[in-house]
Structures are given as C-alpha cells and as structure tokens.
C-alpha atoms as a PDB file:
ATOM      1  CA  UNK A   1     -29.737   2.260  28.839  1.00  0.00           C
ATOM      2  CA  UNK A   2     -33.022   2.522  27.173  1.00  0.00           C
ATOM      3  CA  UNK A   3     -31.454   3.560  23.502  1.00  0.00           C
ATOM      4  CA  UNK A   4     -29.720   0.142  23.957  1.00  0.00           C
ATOM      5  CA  UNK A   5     -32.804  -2.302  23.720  1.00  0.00           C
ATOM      6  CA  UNK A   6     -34.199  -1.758  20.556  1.00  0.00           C
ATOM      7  CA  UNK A   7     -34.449  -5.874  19.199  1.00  0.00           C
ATOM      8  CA  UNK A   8     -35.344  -6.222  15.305  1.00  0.00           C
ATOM      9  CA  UNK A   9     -37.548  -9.169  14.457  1.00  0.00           C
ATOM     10  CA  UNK A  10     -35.175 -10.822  11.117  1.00  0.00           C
ATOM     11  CA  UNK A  11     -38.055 -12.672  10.087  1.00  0.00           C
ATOM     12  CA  UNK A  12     -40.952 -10.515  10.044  1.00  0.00           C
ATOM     13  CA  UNK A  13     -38.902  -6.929   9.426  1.00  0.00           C
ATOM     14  CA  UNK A  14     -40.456  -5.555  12.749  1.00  0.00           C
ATOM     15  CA  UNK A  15     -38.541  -3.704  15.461  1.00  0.00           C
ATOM     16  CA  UNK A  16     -39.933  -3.293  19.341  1.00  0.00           C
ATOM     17  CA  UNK A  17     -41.038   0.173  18.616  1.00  0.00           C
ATOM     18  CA  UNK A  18     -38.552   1.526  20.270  1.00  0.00           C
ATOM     19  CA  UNK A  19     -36.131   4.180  18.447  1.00  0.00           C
ATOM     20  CA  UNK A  20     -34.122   6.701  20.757  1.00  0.00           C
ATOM     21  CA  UNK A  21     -31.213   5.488  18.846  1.00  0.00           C
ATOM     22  CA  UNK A  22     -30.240   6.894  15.204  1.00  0.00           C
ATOM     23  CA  UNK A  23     -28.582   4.040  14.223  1.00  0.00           C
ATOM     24  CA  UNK A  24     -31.773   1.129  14.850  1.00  0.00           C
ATOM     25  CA  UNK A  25     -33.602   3.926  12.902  1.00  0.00           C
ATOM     26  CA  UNK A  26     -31.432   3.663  10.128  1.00  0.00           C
ATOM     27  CA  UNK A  27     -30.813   0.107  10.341  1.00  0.00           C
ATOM     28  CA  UNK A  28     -34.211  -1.028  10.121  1.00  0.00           C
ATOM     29  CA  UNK A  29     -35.217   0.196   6.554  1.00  0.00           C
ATOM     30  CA  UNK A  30     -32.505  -1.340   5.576  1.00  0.00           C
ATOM     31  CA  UNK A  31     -32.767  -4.741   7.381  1.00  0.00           C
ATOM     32  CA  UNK A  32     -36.473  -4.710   5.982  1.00  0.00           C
ATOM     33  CA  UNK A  33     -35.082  -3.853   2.299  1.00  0.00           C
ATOM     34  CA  UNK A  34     -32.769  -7.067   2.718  1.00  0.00           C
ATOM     35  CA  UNK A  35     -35.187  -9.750   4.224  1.00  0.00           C
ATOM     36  CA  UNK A  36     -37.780  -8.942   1.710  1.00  0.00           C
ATOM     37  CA  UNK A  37     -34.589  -9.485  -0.883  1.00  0.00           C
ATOM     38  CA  UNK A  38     -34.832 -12.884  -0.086  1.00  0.00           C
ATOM     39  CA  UNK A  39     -31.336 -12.697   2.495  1.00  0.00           C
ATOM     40  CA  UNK A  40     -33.140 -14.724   4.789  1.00  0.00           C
ATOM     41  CA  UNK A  41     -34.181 -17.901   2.414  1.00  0.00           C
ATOM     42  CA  UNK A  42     -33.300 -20.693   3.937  1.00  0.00           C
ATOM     43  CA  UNK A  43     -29.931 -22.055   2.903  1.00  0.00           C
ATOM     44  CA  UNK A  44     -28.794 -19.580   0.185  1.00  0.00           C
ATOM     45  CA  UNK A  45     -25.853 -19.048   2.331  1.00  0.00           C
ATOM     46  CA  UNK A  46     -24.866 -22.944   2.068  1.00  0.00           C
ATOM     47  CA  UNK A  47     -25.830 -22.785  -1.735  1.00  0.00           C
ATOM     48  CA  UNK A  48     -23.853 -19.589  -2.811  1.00  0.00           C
ATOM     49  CA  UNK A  49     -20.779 -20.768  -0.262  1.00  0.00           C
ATOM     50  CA  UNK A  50     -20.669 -24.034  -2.944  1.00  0.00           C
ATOM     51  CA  UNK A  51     -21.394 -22.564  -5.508  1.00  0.00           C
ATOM     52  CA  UNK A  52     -18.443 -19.789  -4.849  1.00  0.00           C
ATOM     53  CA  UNK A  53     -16.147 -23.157  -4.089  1.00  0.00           C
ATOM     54  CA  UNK A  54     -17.074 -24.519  -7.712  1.00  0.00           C
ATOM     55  CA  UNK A  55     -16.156 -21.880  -9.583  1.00  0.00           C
ATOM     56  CA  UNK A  56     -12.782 -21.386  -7.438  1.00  0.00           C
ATOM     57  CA  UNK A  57     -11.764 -25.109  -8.112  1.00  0.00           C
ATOM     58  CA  UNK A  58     -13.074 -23.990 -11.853  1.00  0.00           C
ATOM     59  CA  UNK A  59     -10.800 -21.404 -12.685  1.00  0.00           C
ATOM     60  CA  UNK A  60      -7.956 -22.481 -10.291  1.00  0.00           C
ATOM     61  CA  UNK A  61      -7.834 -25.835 -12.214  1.00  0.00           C
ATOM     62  CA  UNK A  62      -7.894 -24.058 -15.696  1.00  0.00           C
ATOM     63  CA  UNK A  63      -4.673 -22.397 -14.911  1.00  0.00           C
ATOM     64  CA  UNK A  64      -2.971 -25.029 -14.198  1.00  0.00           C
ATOM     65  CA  UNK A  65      -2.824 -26.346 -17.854  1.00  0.00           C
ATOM     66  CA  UNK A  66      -0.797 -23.790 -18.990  1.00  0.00           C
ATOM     67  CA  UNK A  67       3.205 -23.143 -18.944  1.00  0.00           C
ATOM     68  CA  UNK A  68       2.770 -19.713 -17.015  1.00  0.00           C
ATOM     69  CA  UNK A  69       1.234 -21.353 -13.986  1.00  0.00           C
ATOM     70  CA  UNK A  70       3.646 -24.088 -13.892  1.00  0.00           C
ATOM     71  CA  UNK A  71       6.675 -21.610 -13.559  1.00  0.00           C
ATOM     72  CA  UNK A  72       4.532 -19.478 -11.321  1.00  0.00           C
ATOM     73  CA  UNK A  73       4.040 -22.815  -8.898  1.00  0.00           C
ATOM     74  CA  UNK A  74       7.662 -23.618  -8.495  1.00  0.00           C
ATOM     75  CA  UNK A  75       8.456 -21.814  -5.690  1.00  0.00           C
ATOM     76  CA  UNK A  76       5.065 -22.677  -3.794  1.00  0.00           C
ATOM     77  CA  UNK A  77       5.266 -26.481  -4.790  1.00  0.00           C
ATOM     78  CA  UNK A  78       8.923 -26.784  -3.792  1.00  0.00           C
ATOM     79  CA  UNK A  79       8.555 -25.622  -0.459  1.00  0.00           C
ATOM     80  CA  UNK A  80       5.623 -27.164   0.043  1.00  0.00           C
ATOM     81  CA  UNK A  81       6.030 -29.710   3.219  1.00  0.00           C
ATOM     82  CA  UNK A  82       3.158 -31.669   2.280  1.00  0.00           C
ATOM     83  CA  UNK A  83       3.641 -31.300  -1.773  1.00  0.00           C
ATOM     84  CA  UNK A  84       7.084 -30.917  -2.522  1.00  0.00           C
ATOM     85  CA  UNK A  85       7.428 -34.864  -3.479  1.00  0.00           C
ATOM     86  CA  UNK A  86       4.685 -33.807  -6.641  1.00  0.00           C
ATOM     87  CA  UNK A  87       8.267 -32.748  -8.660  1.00  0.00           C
ATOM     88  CA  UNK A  88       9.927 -35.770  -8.332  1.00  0.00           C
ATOM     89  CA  UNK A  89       7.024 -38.025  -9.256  1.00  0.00           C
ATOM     90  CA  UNK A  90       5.598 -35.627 -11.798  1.00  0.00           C
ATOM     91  CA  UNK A  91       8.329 -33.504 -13.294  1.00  0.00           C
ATOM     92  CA  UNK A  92       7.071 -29.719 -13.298  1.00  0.00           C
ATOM     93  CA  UNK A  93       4.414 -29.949 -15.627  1.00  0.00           C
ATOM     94  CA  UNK A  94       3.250 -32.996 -14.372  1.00  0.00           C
ATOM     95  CA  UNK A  95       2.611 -31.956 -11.058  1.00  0.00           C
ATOM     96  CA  UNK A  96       0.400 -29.146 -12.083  1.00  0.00           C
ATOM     97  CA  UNK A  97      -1.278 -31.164 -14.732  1.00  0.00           C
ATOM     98  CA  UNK A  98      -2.354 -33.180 -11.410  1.00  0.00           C
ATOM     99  CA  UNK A  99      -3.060 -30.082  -8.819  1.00  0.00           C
ATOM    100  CA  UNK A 100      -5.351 -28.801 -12.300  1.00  0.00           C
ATOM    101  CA  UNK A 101      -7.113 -32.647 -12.118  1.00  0.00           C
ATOM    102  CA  UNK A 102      -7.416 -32.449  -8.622  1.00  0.00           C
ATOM    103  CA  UNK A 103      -8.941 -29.315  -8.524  1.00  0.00           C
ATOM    104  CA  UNK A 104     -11.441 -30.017 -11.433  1.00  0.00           C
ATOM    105  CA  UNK A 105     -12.225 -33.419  -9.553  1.00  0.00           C
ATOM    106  CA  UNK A 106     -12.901 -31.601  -6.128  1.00  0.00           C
ATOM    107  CA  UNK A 107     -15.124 -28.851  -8.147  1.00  0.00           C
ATOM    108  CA  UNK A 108     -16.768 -31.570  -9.671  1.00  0.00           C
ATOM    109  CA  UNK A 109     -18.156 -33.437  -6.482  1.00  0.00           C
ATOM    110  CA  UNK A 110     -18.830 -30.307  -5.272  1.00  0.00           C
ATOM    111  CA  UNK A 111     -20.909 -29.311  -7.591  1.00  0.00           C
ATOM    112  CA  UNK A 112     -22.811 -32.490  -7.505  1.00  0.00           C
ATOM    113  CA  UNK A 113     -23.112 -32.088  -3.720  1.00  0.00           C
ATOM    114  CA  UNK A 114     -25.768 -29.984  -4.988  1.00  0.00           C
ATOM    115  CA  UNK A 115     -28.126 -32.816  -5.643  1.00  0.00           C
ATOM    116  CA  UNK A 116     -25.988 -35.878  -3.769  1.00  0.00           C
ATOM    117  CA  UNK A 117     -24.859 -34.817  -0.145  1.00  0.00           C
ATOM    118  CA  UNK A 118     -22.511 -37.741  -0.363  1.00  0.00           C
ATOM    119  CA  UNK A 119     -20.492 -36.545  -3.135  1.00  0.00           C
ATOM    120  CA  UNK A 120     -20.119 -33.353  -1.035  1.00  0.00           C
ATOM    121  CA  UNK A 121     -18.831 -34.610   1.372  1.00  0.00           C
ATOM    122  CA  UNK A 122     -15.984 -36.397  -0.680  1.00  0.00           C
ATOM    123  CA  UNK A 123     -15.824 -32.716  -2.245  1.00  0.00           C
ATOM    124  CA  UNK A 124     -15.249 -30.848   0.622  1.00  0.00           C
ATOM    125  CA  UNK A 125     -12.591 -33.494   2.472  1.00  0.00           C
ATOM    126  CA  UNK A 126     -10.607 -33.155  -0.956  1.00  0.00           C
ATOM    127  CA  UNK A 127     -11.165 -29.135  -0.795  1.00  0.00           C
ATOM    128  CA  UNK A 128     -10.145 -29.152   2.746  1.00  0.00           C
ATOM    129  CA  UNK A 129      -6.987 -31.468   2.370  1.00  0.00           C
ATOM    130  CA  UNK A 130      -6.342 -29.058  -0.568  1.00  0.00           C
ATOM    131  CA  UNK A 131      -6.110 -26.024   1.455  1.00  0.00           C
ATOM    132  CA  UNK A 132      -4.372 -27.810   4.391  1.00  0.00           C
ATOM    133  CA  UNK A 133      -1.233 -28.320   1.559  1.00  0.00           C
ATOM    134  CA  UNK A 134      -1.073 -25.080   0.568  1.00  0.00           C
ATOM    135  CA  UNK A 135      -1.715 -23.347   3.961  1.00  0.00           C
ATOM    136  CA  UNK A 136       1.185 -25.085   5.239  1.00  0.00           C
ATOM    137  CA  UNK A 137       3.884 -23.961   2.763  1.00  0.00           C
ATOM    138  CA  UNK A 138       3.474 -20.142   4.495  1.00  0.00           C
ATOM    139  CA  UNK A 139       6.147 -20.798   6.765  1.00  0.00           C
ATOM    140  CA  UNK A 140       8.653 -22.488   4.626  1.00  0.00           C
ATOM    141  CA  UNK A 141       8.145 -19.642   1.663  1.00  0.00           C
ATOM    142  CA  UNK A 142      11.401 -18.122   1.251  1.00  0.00           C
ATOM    143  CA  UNK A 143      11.168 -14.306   1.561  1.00  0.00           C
ATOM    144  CA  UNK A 144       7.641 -14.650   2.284  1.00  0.00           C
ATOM    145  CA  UNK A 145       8.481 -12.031   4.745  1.00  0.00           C
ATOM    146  CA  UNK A 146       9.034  -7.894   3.333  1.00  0.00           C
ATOM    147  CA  UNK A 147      12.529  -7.700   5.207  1.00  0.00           C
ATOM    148  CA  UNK A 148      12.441  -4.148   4.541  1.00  0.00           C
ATOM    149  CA  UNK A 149       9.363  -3.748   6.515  1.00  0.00           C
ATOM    150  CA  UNK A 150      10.935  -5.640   9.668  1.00  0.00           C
ATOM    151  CA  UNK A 151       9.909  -9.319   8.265  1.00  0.00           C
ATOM    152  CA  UNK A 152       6.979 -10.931   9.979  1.00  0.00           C
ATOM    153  CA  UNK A 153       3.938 -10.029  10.448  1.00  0.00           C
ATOM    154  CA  UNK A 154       4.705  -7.842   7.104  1.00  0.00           C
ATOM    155  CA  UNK A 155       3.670 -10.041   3.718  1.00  0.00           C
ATOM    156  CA  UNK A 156       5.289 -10.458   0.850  1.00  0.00           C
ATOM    157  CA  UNK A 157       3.115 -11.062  -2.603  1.00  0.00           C
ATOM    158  CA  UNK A 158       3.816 -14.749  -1.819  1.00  0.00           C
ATOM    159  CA  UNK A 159       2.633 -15.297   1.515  1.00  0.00           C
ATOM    160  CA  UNK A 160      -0.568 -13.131   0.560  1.00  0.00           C
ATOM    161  CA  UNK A 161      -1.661 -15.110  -1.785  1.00  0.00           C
ATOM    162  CA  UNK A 162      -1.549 -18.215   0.380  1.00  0.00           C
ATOM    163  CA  UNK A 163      -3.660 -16.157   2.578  1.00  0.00           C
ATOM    164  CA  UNK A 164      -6.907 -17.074   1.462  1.00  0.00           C
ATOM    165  CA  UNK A 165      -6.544 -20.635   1.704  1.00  0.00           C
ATOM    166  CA  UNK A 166      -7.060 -20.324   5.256  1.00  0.00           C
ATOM    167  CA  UNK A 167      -9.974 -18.613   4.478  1.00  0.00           C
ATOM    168  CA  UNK A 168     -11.357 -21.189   1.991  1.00  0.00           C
ATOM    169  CA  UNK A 169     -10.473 -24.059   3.926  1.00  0.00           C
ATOM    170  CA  UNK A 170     -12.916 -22.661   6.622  1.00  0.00           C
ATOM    171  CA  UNK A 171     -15.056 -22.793   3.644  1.00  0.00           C
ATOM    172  CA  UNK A 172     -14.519 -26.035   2.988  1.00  0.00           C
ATOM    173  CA  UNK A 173     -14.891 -27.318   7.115  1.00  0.00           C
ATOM    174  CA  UNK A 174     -18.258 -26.003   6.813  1.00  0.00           C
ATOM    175  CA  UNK A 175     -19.560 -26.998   3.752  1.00  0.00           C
ATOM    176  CA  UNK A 176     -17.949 -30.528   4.991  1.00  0.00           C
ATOM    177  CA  UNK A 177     -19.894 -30.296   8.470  1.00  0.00           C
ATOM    178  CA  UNK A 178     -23.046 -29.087   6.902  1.00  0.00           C
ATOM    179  CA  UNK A 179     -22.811 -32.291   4.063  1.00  0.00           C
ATOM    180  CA  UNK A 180     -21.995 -34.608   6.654  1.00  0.00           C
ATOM    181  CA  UNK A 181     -24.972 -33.483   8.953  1.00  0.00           C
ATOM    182  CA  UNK A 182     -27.525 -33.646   6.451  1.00  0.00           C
ATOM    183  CA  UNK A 183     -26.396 -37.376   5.364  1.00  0.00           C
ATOM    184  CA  UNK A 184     -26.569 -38.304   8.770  1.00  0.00           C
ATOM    185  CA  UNK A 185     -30.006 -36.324   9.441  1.00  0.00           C
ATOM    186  CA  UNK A 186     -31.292 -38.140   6.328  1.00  0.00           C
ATOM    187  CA  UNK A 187     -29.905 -41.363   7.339  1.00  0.00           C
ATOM    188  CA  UNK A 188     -31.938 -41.077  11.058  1.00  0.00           C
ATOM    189  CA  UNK A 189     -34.856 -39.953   9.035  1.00  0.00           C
ATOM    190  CA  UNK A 190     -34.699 -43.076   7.205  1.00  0.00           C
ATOM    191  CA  UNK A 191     -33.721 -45.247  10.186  1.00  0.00           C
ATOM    192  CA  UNK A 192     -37.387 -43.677  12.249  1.00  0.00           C
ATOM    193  CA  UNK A 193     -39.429 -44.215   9.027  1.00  0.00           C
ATOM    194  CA  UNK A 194     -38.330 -47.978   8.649  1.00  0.00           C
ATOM    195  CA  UNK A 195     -36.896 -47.253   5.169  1.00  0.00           C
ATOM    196  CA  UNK A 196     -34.595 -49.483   3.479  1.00  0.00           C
ATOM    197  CA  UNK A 197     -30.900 -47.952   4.267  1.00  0.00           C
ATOM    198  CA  UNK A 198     -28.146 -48.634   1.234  1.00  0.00           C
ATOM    199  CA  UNK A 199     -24.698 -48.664   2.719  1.00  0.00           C
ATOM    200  CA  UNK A 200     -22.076 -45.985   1.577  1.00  0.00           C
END
C-alpha cells in the first residue's frame, strides 16, 4: 500500500520523500520541470482558453466571406433546427456573410474580455448560443451516419466536424462562469469598500 502514498507538493515541486514507485520517480522531475515553466501561474489557463476562443471565432469568421464556405455550409445550415430560417431571410450568401459577422463580433468581445469582464461575458453567451446552433444540427445531418460501418455511433466527415462544438461550447460555459464570477466578485468588492457601483 505504501508505493501508493507518495503526494507531490504542485506548488513548491517537493514530493513526501517517499519513492518505492517508478512512476512518482519519474513523474516528479518532470512535474518540477513544468511548475518552474510557469504551468502553475495563476490564470494562464483562463487566458490561453480565450485567447484559443479568439482566434477560433478569427479564422472561423474569415471563411465565411468566401463562395467555398458558403457551398460548404449548405448542408449544415439547412438542417440546422435552430438556423435553417438564416436561408430564407438571407439568401445563401447572406446567411454566411452574417454567421462570418457573428463570429467576428463574438471574437471581438472576447477578446476585450481581456481587459472588460463585462464584455466577456456578452462574448461567451454569444459563443455559447453559437455552439448550441451548431451542436444541434448532429442529429438532423443527413448521412451523418457511415451506413457501411452499421450507422451510429460510426461518424461520417459531417458529424465529425460538428464534434468539437461540443467541446468549445464547454469552452465557452466556462469562460462564461469564470466572467460572470469575477464581475460579481468585483461588484461585492465594491459593495464592502463603499465604492460608487455604475449599473450594467
């Protein structure tokens, strides 16, 4: 049981002294190698998460300008249940014209949630509401399913690529929560200090 209780200190690099186990030995040098990389800095994972987010909305909202990406949309925009009304309002172009100024908007205030939590926060509800649309057109994608593999759970490119919105909208929950939290943290602040409180 003994090999089992090695503990490694994260914030000074230190284990118990304990190393019957190979793989704590191992581990350690490189745990050390990685805190004194700066892994541990307080909030770099919140910074590079945005900062990953920006540059997403960035390059996602670039395509959309162009006639490839419109063609490539159709079948992901038309099945869409909570987008499919963008082709009758917009036409085809239009409605990527407005998913790319969406996207660049979203970016936008999330990049200035770097400085302005409240922005954020308006960044991250449209990030979230953007990967809510396009999460929700995975089962309504026609042959989003390989038949020749059985069908579900086996992907087609389609469905794959939709994917990693579920991913990123996790992204975007959390950078929402962690906004939200530090508004309302500096809000309190404000409120115990008896500092003058501007409304939203």
């Amino acid at each position: 049981m003994s090999q089992f209780t090695t503990k490694f200190d994260a914030t000074t690099g230190k284990s118990n002294g304990t190393r019957l186990s190979a793989l704590p030995s191992l581990m350690d040098p490189l745990a050390r190698v990685l805190v004194r990389l700066g892994i541990l800095t307080e909030d770099l994972d919140y910074h590079l998460i945005r900062a990953s987010m920006v540059i997403i909305f960035l390059f996602f909202g670039y395509q959309k300008w162009f006639q490839y990406e419109a063609d490539v949309l159709i079948p992901y925009i038309s099945n869409g249940p909570l987008i499919f009304w963008l082709y009758p309002v917009f036409g085809v172009r239009g409605a990527t014209w407005f998913l790319g100024a969406s996207e660049w908007s979203f970016g936008a205030l999330l990049f200035l949630g770097f400085w302005n939590k409240k922005l954020g926060i308006l960044g991250a509800l449209g990030s979230c509401a953007t990967f809510i649309c396009t999460a929700t057109i995975i089962p309504f994608m026609p042959n989003g399913w390989a038949a020749s593999a059985g069908g579900f759970p086996a992907m087609t490119e389609h469905v794959a690529f939709l994917m990693k919105d579920i991913v990123l909208f996790s992204v975007s929950f959390y950078l929402l929560k962690q906004d939200l939290a530090r508004v309302l943290l500096a809000t309190g602040q404000s409120h115990d200090t008896g500092a003058r409180v501007t409304s939203w």
